[in-house]
N, C-alpha and C. Protein backbone atom coordinates (compact mmCIF):
# COMPACT_ATOMS: atom_id res chain seq x y z
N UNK A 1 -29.93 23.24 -201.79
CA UNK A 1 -30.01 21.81 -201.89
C UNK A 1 -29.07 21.18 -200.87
N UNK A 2 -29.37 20.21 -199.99
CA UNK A 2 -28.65 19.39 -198.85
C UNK A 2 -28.43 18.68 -199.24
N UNK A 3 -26.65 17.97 -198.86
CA UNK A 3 -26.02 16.89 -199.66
C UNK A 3 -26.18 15.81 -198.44
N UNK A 4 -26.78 14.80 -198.85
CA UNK A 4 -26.83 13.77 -198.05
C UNK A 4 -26.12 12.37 -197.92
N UNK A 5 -25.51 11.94 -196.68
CA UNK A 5 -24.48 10.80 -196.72
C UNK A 5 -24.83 10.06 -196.12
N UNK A 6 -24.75 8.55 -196.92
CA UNK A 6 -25.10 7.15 -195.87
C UNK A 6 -24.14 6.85 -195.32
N UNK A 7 -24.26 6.41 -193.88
CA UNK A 7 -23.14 5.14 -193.44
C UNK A 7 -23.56 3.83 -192.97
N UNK A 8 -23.42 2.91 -193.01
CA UNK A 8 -23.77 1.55 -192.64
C UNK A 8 -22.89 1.14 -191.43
N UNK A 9 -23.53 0.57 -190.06
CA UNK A 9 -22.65 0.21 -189.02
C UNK A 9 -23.95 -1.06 -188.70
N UNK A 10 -23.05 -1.68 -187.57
CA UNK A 10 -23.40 -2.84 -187.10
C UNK A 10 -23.10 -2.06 -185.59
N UNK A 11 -24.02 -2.90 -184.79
CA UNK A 11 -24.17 -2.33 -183.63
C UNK A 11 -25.32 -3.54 -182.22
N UNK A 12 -24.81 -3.61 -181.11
CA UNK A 12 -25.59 -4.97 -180.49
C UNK A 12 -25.85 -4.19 -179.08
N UNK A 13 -26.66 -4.85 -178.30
CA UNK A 13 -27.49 -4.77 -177.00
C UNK A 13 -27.54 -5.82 -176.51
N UNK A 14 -27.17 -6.17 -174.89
CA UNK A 14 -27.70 -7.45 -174.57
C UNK A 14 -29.21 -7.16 -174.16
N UNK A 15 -29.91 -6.04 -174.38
CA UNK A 15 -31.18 -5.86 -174.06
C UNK A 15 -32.33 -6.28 -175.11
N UNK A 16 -32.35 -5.40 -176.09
CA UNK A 16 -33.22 -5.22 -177.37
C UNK A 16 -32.82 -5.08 -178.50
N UNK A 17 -32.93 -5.43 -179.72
CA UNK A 17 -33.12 -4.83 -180.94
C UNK A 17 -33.24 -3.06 -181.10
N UNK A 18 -34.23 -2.77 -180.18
CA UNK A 18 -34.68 -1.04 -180.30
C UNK A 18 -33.41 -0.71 -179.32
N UNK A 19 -32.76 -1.40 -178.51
CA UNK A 19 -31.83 -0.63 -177.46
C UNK A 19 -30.45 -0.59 -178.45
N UNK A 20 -30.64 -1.90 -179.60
CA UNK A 20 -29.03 -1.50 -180.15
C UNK A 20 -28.69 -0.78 -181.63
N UNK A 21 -30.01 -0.35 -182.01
CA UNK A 21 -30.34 1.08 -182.66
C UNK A 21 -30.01 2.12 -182.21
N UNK A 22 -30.26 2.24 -180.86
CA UNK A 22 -30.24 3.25 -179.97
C UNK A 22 -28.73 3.47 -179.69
N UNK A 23 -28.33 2.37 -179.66
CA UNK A 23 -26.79 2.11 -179.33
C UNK A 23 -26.08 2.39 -180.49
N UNK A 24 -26.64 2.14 -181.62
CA UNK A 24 -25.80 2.53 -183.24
C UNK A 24 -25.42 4.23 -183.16
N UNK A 25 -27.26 4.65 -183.10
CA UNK A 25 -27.09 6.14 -183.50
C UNK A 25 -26.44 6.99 -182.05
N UNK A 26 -26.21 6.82 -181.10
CA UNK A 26 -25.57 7.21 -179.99
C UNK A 26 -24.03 7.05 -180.36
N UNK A 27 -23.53 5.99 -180.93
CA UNK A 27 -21.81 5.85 -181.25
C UNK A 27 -21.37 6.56 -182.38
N UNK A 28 -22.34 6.75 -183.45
CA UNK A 28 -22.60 7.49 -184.65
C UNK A 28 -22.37 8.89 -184.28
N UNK A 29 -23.47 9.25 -183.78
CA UNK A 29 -22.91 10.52 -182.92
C UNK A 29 -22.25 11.33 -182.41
N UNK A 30 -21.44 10.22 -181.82
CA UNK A 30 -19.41 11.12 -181.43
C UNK A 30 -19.23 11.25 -182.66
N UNK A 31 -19.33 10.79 -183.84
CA UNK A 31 -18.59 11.45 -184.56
C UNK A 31 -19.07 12.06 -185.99
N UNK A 32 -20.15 11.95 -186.09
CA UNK A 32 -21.02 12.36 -187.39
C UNK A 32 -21.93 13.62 -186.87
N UNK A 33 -21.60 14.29 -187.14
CA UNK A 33 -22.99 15.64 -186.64
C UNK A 33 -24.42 15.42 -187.77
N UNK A 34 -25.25 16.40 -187.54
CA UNK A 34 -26.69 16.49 -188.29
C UNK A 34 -27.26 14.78 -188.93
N UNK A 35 -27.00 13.99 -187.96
CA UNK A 35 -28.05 12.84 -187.98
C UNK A 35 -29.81 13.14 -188.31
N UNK A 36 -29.85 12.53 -189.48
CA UNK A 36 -31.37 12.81 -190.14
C UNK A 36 -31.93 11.64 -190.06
N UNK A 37 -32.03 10.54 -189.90
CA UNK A 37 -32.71 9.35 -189.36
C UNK A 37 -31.72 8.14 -190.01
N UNK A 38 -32.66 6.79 -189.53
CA UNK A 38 -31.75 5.70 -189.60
C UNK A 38 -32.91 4.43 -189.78
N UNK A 39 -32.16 3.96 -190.58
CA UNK A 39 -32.92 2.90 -191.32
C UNK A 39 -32.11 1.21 -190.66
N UNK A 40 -33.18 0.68 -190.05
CA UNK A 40 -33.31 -1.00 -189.72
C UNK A 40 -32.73 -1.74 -191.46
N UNK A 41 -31.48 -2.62 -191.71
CA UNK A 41 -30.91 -3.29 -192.62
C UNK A 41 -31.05 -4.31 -192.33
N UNK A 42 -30.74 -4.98 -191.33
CA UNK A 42 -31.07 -6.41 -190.94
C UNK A 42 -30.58 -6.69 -189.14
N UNK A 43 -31.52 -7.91 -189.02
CA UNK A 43 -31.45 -7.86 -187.34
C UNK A 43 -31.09 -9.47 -187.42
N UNK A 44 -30.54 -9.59 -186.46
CA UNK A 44 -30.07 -11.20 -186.16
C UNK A 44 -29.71 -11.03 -184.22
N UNK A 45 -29.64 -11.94 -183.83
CA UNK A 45 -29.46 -12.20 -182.56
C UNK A 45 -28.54 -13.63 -181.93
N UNK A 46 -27.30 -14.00 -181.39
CA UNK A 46 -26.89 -15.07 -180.72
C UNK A 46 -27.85 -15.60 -179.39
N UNK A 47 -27.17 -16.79 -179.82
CA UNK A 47 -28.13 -17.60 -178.88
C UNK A 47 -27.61 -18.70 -177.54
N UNK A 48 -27.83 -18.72 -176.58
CA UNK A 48 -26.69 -19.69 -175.55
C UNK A 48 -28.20 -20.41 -174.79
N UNK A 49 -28.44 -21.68 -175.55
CA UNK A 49 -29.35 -22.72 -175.04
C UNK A 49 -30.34 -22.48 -174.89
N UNK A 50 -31.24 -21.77 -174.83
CA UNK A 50 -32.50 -21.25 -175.06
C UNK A 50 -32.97 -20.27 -175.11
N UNK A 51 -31.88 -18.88 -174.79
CA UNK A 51 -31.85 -17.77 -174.35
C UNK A 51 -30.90 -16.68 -175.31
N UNK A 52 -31.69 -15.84 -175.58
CA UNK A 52 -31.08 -15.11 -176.80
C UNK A 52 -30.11 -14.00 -175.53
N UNK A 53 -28.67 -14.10 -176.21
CA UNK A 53 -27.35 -13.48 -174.98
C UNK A 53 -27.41 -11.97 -175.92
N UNK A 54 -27.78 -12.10 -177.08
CA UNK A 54 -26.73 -10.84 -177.96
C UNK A 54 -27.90 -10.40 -179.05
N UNK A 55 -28.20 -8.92 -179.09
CA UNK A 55 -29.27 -8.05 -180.27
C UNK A 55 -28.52 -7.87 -180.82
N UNK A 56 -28.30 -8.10 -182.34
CA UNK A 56 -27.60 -7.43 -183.67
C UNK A 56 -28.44 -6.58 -184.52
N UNK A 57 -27.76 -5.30 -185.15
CA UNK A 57 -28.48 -4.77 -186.19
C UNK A 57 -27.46 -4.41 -186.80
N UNK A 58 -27.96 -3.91 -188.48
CA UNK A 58 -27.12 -3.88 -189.15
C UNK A 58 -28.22 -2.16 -189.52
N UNK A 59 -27.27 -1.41 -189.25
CA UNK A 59 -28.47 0.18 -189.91
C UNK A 59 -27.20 1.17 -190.78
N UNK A 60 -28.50 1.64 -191.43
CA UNK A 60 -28.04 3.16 -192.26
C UNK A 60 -28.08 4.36 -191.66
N UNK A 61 -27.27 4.61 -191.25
CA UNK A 61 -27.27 6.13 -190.73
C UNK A 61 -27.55 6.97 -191.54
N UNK A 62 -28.20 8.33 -191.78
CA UNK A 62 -28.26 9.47 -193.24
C UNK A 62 -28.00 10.39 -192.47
N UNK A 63 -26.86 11.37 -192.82
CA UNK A 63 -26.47 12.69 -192.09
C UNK A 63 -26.41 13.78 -193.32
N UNK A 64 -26.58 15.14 -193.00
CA UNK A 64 -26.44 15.86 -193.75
C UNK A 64 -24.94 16.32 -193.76
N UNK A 65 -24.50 17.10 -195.07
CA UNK A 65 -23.15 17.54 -194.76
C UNK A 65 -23.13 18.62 -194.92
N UNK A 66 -22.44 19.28 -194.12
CA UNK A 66 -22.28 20.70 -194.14
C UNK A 66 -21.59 21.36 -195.71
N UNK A 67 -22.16 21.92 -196.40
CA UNK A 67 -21.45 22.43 -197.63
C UNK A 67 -20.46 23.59 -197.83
């Protein structure tokens, strides 16, 4: 049986939404081994006059732990 652990991080892109996912589970990474997928929590974005400057997400990381 595999013991499984959430973590919740916040994480941004001035590119995309999908680039600062990408950017979560990549920082996650240095330091969490056996990343098993990652779940979208909530997305928001800043805004400077008509033009969205900043991608926010809020995700669940699930890693396994070594027993």
């Amino acid at each position: 049986m595999a013991v499984m652990k959430v973590l919740e991080i916040m994480a941004n892109s001035e590119k995309s939404w999908e680039d600062a996912v990408k950017n979560a589970v990549k920082t996650a990474a240095k330091s969490v081994k056996n990343i098993k997928s990652v779940y979208v929590k909530d997305q928001t974005a800043n805004i400077e006059g008509d033009n969205i400057t900043d991608y926010r997400v809020i995700v669940k990381i699930t890693f396994q732990v070594d027993a």
